[in-house]
C-alpha atoms as a PDB file:
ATOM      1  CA  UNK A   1      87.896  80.717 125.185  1.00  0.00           C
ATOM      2  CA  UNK A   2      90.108  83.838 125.881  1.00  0.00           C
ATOM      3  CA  UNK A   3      91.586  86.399 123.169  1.00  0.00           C
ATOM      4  CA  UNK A   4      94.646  86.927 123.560  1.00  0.00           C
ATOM      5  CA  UNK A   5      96.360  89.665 121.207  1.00  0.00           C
ATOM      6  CA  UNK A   6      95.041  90.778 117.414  1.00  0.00           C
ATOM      7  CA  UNK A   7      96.705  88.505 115.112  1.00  0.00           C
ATOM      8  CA  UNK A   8      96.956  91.114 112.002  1.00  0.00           C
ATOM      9  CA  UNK A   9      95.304  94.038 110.430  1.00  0.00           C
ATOM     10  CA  UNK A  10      94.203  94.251 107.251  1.00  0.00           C
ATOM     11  CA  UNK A  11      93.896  97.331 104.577  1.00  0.00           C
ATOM     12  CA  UNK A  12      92.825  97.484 100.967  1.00  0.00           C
ATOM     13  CA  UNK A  13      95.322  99.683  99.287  1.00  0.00           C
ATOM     14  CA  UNK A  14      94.917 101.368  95.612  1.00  0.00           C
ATOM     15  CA  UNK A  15      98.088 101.558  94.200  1.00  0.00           C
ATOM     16  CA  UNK A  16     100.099  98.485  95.757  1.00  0.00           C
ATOM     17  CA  UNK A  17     103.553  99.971  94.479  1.00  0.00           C
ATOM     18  CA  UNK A  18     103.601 102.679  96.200  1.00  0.00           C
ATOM     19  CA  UNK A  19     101.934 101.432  99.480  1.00  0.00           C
ATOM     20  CA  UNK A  20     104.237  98.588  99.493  1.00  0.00           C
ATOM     21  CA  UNK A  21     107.442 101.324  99.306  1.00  0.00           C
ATOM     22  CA  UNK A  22     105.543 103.243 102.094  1.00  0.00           C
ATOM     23  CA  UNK A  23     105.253 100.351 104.426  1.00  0.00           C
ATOM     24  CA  UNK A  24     108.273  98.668 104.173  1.00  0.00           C
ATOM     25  CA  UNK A  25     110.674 100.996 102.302  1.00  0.00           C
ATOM     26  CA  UNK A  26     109.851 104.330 104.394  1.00  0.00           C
ATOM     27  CA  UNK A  27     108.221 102.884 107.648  1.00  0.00           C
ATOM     28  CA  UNK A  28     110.920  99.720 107.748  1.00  0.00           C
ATOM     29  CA  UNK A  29     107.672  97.153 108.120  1.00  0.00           C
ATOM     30  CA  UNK A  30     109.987  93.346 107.507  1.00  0.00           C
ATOM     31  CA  UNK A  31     108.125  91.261 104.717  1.00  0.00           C
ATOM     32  CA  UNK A  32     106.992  87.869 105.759  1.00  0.00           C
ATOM     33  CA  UNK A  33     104.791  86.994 102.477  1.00  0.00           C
ATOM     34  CA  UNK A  34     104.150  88.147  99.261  1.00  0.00           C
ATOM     35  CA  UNK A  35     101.661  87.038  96.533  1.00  0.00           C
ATOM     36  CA  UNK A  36     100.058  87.937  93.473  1.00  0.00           C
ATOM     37  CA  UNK A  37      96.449  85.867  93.447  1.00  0.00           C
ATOM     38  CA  UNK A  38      95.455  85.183  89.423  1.00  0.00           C
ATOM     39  CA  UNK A  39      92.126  84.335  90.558  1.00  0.00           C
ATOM     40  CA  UNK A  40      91.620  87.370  92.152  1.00  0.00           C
ATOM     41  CA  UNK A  41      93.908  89.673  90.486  1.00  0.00           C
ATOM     42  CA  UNK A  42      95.546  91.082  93.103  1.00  0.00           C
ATOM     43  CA  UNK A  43      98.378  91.139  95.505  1.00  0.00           C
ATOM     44  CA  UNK A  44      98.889  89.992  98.847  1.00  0.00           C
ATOM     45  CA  UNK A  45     101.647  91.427 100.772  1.00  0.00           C
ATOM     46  CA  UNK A  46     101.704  90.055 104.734  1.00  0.00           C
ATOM     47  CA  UNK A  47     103.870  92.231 107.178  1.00  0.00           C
ATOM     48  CA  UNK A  48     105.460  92.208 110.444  1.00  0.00           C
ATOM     49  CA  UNK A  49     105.690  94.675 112.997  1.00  0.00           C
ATOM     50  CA  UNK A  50     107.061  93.537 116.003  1.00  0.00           C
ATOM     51  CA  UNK A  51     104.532  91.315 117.075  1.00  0.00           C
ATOM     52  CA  UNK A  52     101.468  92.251 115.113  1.00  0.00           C
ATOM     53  CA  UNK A  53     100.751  91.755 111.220  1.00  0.00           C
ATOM     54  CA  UNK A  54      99.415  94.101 108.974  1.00  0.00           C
ATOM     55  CA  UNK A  55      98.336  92.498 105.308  1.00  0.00           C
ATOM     56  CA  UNK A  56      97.974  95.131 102.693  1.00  0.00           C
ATOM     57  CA  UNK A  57      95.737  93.882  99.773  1.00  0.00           C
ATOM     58  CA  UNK A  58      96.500  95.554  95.835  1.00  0.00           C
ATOM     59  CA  UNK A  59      93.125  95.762  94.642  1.00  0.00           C
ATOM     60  CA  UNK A  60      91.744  96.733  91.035  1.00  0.00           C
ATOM     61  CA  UNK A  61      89.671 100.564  91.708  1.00  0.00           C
ATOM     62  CA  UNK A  62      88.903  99.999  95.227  1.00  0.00           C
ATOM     63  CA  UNK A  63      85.990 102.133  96.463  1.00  0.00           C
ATOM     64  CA  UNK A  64      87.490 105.700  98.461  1.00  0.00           C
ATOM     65  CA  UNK A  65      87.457 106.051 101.863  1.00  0.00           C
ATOM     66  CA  UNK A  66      83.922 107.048 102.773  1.00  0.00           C
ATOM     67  CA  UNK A  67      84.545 109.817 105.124  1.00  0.00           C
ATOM     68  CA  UNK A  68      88.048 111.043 107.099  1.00  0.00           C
ATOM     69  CA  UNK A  69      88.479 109.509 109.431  1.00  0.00           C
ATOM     70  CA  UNK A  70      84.915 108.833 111.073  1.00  0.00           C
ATOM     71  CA  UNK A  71      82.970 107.032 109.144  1.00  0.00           C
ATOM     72  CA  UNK A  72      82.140 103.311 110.492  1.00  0.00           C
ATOM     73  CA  UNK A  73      84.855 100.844 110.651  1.00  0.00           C
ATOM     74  CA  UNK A  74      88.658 101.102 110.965  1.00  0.00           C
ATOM     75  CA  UNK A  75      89.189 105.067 111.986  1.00  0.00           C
ATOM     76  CA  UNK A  76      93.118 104.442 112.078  1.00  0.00           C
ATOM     77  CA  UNK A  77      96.179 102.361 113.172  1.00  0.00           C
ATOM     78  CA  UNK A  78      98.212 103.730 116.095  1.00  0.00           C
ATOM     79  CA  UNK A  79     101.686 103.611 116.313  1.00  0.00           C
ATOM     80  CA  UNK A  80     103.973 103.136 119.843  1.00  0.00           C
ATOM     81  CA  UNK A  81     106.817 105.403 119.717  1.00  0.00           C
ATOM     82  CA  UNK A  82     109.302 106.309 122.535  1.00  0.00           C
ATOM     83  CA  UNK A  83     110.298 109.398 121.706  1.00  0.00           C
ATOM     84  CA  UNK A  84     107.787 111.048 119.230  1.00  0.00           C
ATOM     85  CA  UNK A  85     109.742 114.738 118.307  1.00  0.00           C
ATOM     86  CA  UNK A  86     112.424 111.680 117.164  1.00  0.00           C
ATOM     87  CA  UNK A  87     109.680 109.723 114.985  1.00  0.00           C
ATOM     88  CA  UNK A  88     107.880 113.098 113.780  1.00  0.00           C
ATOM     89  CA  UNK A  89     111.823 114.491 112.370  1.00  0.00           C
ATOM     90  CA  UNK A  90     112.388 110.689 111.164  1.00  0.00           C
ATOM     91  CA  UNK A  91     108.608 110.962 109.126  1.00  0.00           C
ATOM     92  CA  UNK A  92     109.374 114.164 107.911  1.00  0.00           C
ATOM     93  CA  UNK A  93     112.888 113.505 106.751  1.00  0.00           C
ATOM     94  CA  UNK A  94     111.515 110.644 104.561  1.00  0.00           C
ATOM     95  CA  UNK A  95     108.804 113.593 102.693  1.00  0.00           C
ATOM     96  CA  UNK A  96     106.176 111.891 105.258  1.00  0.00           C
ATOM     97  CA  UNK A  97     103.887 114.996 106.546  1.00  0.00           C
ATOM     98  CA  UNK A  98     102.586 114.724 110.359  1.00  0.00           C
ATOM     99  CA  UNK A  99      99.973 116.656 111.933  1.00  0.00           C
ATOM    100  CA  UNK A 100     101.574 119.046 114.685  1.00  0.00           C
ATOM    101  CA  UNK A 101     102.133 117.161 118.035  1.00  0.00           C
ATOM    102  CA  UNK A 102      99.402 117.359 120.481  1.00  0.00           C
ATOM    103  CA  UNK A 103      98.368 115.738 124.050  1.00  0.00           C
ATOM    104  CA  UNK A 104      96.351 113.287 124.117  1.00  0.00           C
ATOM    105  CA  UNK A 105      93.482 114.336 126.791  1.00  0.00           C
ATOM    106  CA  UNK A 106      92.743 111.169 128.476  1.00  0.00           C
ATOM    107  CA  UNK A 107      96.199 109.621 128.755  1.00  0.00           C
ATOM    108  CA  UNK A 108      98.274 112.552 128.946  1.00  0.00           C
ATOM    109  CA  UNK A 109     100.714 111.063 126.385  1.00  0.00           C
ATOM    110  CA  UNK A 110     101.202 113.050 123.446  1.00  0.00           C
ATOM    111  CA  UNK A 111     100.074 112.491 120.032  1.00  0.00           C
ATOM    112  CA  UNK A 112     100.152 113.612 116.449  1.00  0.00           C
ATOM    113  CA  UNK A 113      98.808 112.068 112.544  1.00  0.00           C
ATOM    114  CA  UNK A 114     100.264 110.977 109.586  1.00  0.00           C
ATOM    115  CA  UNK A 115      98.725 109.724 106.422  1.00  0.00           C
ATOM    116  CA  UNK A 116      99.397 106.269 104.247  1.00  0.00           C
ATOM    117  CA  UNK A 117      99.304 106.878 100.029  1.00  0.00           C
ATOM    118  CA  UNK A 118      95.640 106.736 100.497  1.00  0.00           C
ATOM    119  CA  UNK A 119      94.806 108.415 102.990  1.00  0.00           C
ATOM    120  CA  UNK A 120      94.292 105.977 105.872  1.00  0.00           C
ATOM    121  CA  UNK A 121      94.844 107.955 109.024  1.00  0.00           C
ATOM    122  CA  UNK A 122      98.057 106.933 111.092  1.00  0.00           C
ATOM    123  CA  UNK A 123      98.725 108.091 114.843  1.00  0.00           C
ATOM    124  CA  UNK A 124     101.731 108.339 116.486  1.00  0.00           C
ATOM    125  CA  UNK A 125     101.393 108.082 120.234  1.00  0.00           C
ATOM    126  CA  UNK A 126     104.034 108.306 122.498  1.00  0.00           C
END
């Protein structure tokens, strides 16, 4: 057996409103799916960026975030842009704060954070 790309992320959001404007109004992610689930209470909203999906899941008083960003598990979804002073203005524009653009030691690519409406860490990386 051989892997051969991820498939989809998946994040637990606290307010699905306003994480489904962020992801789809603001960052322009293209609905493929979207579902309330009665037996669980909850929504299901499956998204497409280029070729990778990102399911965002409208949960009733998730826990928070444990630590920012390094405690264990997902520490944050990274972003390809081509031009990132474009994508930082474009952010910005939208009421979206970034971190200040930095280089990114190792691959000499520069770099810079965003946040989603709960906090999840977001990179952009050029």
């Amino acid at each position: 057996m051989k892997l051969d790309r991820i498939h989809h992320v998946a994040i637990i959001v606290s307010d699905y409103e306003k994480s489904r404007e962020f992801y789809v109004d603001k960052l322009g992610f293209e609905i493929i799916r979207e579902n309330y689930r009665p037996s669980r209470e909850d929504y299901k909203l499956d998204l497409r960026l280029g070729d990778c999906e990102l399911e965002i899941f409208g949960v009733k008083n998730p826990p928070k975030r444990v630590t920012n960003p390094e405690a264990c598990g997902l520490r944050h979804l990274a972003f390809h842009v081509e031009d990132i002073e474009e994508a930082v203005a474009w952010l910005n524009a939208l009421g979206i704060e970034t971190e200040p653009i930095r280089w990114d030691e190792y691959t000499q690519k520069r770099m810079t954070f965003f946040r989603d409406p709960d906090g999840l860490p977001l990179e952009l990386h050029e």
